[in-house]
Protein backbone atom coordinates (compact mmCIF):
# COMPACT_ATOMS: atom_id res chain seq x y z
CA UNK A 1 41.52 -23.85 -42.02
CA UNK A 2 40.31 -27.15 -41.73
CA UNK A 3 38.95 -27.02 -38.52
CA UNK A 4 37.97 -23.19 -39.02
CA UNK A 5 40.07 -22.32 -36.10
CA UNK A 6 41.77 -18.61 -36.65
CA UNK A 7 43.85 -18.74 -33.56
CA UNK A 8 47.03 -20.29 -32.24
CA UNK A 9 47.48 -23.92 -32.35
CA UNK A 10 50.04 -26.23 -30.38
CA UNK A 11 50.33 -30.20 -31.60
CA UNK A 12 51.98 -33.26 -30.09
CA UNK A 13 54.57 -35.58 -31.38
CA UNK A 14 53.02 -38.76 -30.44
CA UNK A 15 55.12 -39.14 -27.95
CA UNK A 16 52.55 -40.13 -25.27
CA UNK A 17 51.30 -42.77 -27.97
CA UNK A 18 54.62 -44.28 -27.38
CA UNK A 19 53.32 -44.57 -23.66
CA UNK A 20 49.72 -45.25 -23.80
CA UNK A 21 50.07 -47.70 -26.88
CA UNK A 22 52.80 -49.53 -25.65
CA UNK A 23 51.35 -53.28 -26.91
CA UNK A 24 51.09 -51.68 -30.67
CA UNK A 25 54.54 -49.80 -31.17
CA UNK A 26 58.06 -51.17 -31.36
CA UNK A 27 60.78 -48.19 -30.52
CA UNK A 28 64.59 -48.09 -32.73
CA UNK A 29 66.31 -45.77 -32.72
CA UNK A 30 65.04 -44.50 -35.78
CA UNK A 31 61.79 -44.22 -34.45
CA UNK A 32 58.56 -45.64 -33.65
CA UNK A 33 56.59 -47.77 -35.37
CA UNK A 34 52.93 -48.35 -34.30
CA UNK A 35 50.71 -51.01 -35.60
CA UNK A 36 47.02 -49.74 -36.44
CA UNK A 37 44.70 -51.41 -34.12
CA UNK A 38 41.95 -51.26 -36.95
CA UNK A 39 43.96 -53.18 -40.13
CA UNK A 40 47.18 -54.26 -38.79
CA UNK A 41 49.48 -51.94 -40.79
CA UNK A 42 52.70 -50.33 -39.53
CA UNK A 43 53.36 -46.98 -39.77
CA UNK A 44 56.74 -45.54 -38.93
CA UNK A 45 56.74 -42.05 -37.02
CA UNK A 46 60.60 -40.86 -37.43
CA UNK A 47 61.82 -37.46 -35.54
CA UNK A 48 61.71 -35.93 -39.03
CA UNK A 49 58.15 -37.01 -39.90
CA UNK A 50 56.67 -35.71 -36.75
CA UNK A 51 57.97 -32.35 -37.52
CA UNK A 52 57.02 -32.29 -41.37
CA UNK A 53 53.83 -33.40 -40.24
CA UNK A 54 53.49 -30.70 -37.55
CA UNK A 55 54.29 -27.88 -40.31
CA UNK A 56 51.97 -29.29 -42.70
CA UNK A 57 49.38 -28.66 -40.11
CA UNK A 58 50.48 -24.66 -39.89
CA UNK A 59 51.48 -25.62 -36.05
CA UNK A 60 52.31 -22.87 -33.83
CA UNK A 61 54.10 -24.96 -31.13
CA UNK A 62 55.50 -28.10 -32.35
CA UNK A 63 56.54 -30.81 -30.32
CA UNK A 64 59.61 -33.12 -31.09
CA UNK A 65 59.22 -37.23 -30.67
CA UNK A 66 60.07 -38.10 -27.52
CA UNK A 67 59.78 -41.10 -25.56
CA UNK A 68 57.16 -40.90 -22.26
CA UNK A 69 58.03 -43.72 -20.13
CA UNK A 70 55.66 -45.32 -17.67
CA UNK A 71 56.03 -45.56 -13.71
CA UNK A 72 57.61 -47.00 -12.22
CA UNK A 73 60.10 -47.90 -14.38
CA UNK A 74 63.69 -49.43 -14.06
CA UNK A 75 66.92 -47.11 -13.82
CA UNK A 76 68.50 -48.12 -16.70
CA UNK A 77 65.34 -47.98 -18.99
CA UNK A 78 64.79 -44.58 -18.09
CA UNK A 79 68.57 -43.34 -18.75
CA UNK A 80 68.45 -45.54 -22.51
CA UNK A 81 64.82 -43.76 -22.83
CA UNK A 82 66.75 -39.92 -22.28
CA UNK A 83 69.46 -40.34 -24.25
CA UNK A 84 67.07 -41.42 -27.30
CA UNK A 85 64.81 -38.79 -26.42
CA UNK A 86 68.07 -36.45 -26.89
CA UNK A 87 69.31 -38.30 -30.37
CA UNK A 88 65.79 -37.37 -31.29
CA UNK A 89 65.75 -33.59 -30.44
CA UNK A 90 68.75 -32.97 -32.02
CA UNK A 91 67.27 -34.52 -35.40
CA UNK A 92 64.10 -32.86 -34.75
CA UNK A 93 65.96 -29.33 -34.17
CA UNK A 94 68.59 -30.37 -37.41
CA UNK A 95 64.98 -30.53 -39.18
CA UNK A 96 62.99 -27.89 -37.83
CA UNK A 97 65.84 -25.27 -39.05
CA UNK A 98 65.87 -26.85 -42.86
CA UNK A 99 62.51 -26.72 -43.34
CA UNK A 100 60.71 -23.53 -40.94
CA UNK A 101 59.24 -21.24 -43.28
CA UNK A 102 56.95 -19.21 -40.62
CA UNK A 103 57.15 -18.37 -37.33
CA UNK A 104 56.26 -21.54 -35.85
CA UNK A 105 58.03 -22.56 -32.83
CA UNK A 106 60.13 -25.96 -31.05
CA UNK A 107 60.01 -26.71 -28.14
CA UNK A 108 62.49 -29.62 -26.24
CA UNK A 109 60.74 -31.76 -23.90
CA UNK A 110 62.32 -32.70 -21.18
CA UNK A 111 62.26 -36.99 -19.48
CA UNK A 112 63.82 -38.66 -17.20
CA UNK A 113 61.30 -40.09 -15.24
CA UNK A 114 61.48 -39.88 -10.81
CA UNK A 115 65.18 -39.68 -11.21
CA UNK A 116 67.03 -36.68 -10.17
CA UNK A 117 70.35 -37.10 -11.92
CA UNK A 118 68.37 -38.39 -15.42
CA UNK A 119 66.31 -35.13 -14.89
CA UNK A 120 69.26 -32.92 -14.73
CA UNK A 121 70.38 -34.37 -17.67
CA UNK A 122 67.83 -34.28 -20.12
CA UNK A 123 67.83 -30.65 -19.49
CA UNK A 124 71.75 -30.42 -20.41
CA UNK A 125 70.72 -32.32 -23.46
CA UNK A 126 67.60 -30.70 -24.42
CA UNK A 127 68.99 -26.94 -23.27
CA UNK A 128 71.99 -27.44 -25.37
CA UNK A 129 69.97 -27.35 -28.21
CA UNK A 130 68.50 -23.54 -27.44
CA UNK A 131 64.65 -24.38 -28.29
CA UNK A 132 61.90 -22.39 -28.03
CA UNK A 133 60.95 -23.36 -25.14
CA UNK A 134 60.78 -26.96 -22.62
CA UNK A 135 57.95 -28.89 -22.01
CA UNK A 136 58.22 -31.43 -19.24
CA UNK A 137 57.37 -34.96 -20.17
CA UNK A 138 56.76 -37.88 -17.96
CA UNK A 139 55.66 -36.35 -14.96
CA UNK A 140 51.19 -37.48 -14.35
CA UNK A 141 52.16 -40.49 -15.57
CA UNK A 142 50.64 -42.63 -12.51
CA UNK A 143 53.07 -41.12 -10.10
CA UNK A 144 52.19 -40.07 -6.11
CA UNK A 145 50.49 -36.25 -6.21
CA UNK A 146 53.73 -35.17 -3.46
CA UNK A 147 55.97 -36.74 -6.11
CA UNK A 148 54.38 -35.15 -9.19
CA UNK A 149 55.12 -31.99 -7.59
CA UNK A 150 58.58 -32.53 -6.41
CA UNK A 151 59.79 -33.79 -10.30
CA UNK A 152 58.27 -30.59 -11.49
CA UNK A 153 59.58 -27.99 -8.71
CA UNK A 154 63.15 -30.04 -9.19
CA UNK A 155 63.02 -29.63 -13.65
CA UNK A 156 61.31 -26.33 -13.43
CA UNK A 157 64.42 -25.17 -11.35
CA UNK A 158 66.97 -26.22 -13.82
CA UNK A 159 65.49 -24.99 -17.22
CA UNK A 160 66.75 -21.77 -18.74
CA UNK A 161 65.43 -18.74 -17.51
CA UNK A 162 63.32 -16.59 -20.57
CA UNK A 163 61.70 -19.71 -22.00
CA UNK A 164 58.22 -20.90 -21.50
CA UNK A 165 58.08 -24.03 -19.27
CA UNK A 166 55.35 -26.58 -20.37
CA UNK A 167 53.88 -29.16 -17.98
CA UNK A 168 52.30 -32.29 -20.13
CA UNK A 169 48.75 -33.58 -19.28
CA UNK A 170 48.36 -32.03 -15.88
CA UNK A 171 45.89 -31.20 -14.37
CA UNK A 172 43.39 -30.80 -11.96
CA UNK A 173 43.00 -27.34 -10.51
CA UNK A 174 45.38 -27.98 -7.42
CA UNK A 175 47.99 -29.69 -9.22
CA UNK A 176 47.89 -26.62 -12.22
CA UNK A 177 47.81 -24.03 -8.92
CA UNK A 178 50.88 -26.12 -7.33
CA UNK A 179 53.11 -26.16 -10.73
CA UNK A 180 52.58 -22.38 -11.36
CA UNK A 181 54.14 -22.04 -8.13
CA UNK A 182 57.11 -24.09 -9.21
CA UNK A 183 57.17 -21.86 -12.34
CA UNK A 184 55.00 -23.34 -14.95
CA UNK A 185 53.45 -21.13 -17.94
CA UNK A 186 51.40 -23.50 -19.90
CA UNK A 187 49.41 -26.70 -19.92
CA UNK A 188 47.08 -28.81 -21.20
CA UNK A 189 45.22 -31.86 -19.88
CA UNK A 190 42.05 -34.07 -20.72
CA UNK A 191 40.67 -33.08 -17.26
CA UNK A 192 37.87 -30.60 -18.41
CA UNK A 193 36.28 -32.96 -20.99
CA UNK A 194 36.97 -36.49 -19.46
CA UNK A 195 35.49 -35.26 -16.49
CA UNK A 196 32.73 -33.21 -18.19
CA UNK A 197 31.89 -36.46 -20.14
CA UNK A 198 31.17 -38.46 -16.20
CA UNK A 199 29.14 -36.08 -15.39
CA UNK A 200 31.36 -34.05 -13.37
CA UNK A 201 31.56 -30.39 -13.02
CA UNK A 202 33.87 -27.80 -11.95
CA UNK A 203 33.48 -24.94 -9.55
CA UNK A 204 35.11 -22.92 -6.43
CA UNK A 205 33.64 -25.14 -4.22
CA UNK A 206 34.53 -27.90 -6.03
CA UNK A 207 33.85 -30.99 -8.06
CA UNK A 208 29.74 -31.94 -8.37
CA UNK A 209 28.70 -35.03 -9.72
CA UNK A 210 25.38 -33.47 -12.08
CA UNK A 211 23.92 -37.67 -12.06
CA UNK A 212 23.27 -38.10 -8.45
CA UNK A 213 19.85 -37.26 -6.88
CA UNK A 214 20.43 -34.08 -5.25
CA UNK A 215 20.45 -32.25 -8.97
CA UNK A 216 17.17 -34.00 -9.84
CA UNK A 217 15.23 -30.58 -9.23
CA UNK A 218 18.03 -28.24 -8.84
CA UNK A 219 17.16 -25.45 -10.76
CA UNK A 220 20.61 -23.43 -10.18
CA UNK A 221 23.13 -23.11 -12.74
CA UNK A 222 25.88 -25.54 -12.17
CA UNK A 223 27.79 -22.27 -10.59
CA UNK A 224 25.88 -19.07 -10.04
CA UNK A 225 29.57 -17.33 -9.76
CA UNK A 226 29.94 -18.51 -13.64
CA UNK A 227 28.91 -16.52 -16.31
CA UNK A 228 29.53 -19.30 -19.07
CA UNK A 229 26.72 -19.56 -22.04
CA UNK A 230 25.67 -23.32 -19.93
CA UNK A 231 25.50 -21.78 -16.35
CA UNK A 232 23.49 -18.67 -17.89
CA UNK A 233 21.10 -20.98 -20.20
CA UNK A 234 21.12 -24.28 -18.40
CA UNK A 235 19.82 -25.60 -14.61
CA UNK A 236 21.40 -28.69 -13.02
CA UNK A 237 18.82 -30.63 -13.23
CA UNK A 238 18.11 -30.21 -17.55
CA UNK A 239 22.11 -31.10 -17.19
CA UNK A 240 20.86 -34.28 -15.22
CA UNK A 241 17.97 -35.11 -17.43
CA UNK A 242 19.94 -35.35 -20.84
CA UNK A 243 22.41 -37.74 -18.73
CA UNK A 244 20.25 -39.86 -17.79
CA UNK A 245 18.98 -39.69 -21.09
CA UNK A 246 21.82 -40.73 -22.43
CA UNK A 247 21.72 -37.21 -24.70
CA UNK A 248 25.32 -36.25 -26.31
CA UNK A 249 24.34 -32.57 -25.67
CA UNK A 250 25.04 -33.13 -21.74
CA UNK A 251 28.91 -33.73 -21.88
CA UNK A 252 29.20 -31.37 -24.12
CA UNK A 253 27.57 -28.76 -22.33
CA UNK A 254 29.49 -29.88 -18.62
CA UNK A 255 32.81 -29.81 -20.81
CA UNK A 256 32.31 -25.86 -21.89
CA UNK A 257 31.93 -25.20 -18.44
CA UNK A 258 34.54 -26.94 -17.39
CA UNK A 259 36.87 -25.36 -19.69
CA UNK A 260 35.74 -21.30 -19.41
CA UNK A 261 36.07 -22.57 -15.22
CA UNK A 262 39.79 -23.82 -15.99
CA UNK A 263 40.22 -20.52 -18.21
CA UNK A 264 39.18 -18.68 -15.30
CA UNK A 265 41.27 -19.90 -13.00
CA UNK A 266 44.23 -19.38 -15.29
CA UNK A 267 43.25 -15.75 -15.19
CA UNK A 268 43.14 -15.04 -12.02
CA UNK A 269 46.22 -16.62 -10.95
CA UNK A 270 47.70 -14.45 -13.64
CA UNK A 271 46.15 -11.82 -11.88
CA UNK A 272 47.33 -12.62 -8.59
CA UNK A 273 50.98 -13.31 -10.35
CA UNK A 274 51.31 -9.65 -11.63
CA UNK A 275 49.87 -7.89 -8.46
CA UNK A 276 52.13 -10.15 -6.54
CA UNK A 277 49.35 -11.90 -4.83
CA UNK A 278 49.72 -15.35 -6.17
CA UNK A 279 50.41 -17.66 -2.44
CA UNK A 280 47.64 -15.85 -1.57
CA UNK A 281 45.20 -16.16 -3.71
CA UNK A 282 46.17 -20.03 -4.10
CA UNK A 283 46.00 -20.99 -0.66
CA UNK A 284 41.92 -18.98 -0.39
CA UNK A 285 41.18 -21.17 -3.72
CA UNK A 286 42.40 -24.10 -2.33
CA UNK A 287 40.57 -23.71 1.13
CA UNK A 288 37.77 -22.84 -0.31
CA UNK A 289 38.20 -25.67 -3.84
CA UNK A 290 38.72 -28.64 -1.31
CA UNK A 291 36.40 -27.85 1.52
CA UNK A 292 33.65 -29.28 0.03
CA UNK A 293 33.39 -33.01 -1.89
CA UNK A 294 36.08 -35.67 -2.51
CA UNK A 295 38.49 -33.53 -4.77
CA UNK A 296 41.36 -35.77 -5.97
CA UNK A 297 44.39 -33.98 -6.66
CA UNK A 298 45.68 -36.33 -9.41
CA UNK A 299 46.95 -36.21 -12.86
């Protein structure tokens, strides 16, 4: 209500905060408490907080606290880091049931870093528990693309069929075409708007970079295969203008592109999936997606 947002809404534990904020937190067993980087003052996130928070927010998909660890990391790091990151689903689930009052939903996220045997598991942990559905944690966490893609083809294979699989902060269009081949439903990433805040813009022949010269007098949409508000209202080089300007309106006009362009690629390869048409349709995309520019297939 806050946000005037009607639809459905999926939140994070702060679980990647553990990662990413790793000089401000300290990690017991009870939890994780993170120092503010404004005042100083602690504030302790506990498995049950996360999820009372989470429902006090009218979450759809809730997330439990989990711990993301960085790579590479040590062996026995990683296999301390799972079996907390179980202790904590099982409080988070023990929670969840005492307080649900709508049909909100948990899902178990699954760790264990590059290792095979601490992937396997996490999902016995995390599976025993029967959630919602498994999000899998850790993986576009600095790791090699080829490597990225083997952890998720390897966890993808061992969740429970029926259940949504959820990749975490991937990706960029090949890596999001390459996990729905391993099986992947859902995602989300920073991609669109990170990206859309450089400058750079998404489209079926790729990335463009809307500062350099060659948009200066472009008067093209950014894609004239888009039907977006921006690519119907805007030309590449107004897009270039307010950048160079230093105007707040161009990121936020690359970043709706980028995300009705990541929205439409989500629907067509659901297209492709239900006609049965899906290795085709990804391997024209990607011929045609990485033919032109320097398209980095990373996290």
């Amino acid at each position: 209500k806050f946000m005037n947002w009607n639809g459905a809404i999926t939140t994070d534990s702060g679980g990647f905060q553990v990662f990413s904020l790793s000089g401000l937190r300290k990690i017991t067993d009870e939890g994780v408490e993170f120092q503010s980087h404004i005042d100083g003052s602690r504030h302790l996130f506990t498995p049950e907080s996360v999820v009372d928070f989470q429902l006090l927010l009218g979450s759809d998909i809730l997330m439990p606290l989990d711990e993301c660890v960085h790579y590479p990391a040590e062996r026995n790091y990683v296999e301390n880091s799972v079996d907390l990151t179980s202790r904590w689903a099982k409080r988070s689930k023990e929670r969840f049931m005492e307080k649900q009052e709508n049909e909100s939903k948990l899902f178990g996220i699954i760790q264990g870093g590059t290792y095979h045997d601490l992937r396997k598991r996490s999902v016995e942990d995390i599976a025993a528990l029967d959630m919602d559905g498994y999000a899998l944690g850790g993986i576009g966490v600095g790791e090699p693309v080829d490597l990225l893609n083997e952890m998720t083809a390897y966890t993808t294979s061992l969740l429970p069929p029926g259940k949504v699989r959820y990749l975490m902060g991937v990706g960029t269009p090949p890596d999001i075409l390459d996990a729905m081949a391993a099986g992947v439903d859902m995602f989300d990433c920073v991609v669109p708007t990170r990206n859309g805040r450089n400058g750079q813009a998404f489209t079926l022949d790729g990335e463009i970079q809307l500062r350099n010269a060659p948009s200066k007098e472009d008067m093209r949409p950014i894609s004239a295969e888009c039907g977006c508000a921006v690519c119907r209202n805007y030309s590449r080089a107004y897009i270039r203008h307010l950048l160079n300007a230093g105007e707040m309106l161009a990121p936020k006009l690359i970043s709706y592109h980028n995300i009705c362009f990541y929205v439409g690629l989500v629907t067509m390869a659901r297209e492709a999936i239900m006609n049965d048409k899906f290795e085709s349709f990804r391997k024209s995309f990607l011929e045609r997606f990485e033919a032109h520019g320097d398209v980095k297939r990373t996290a």
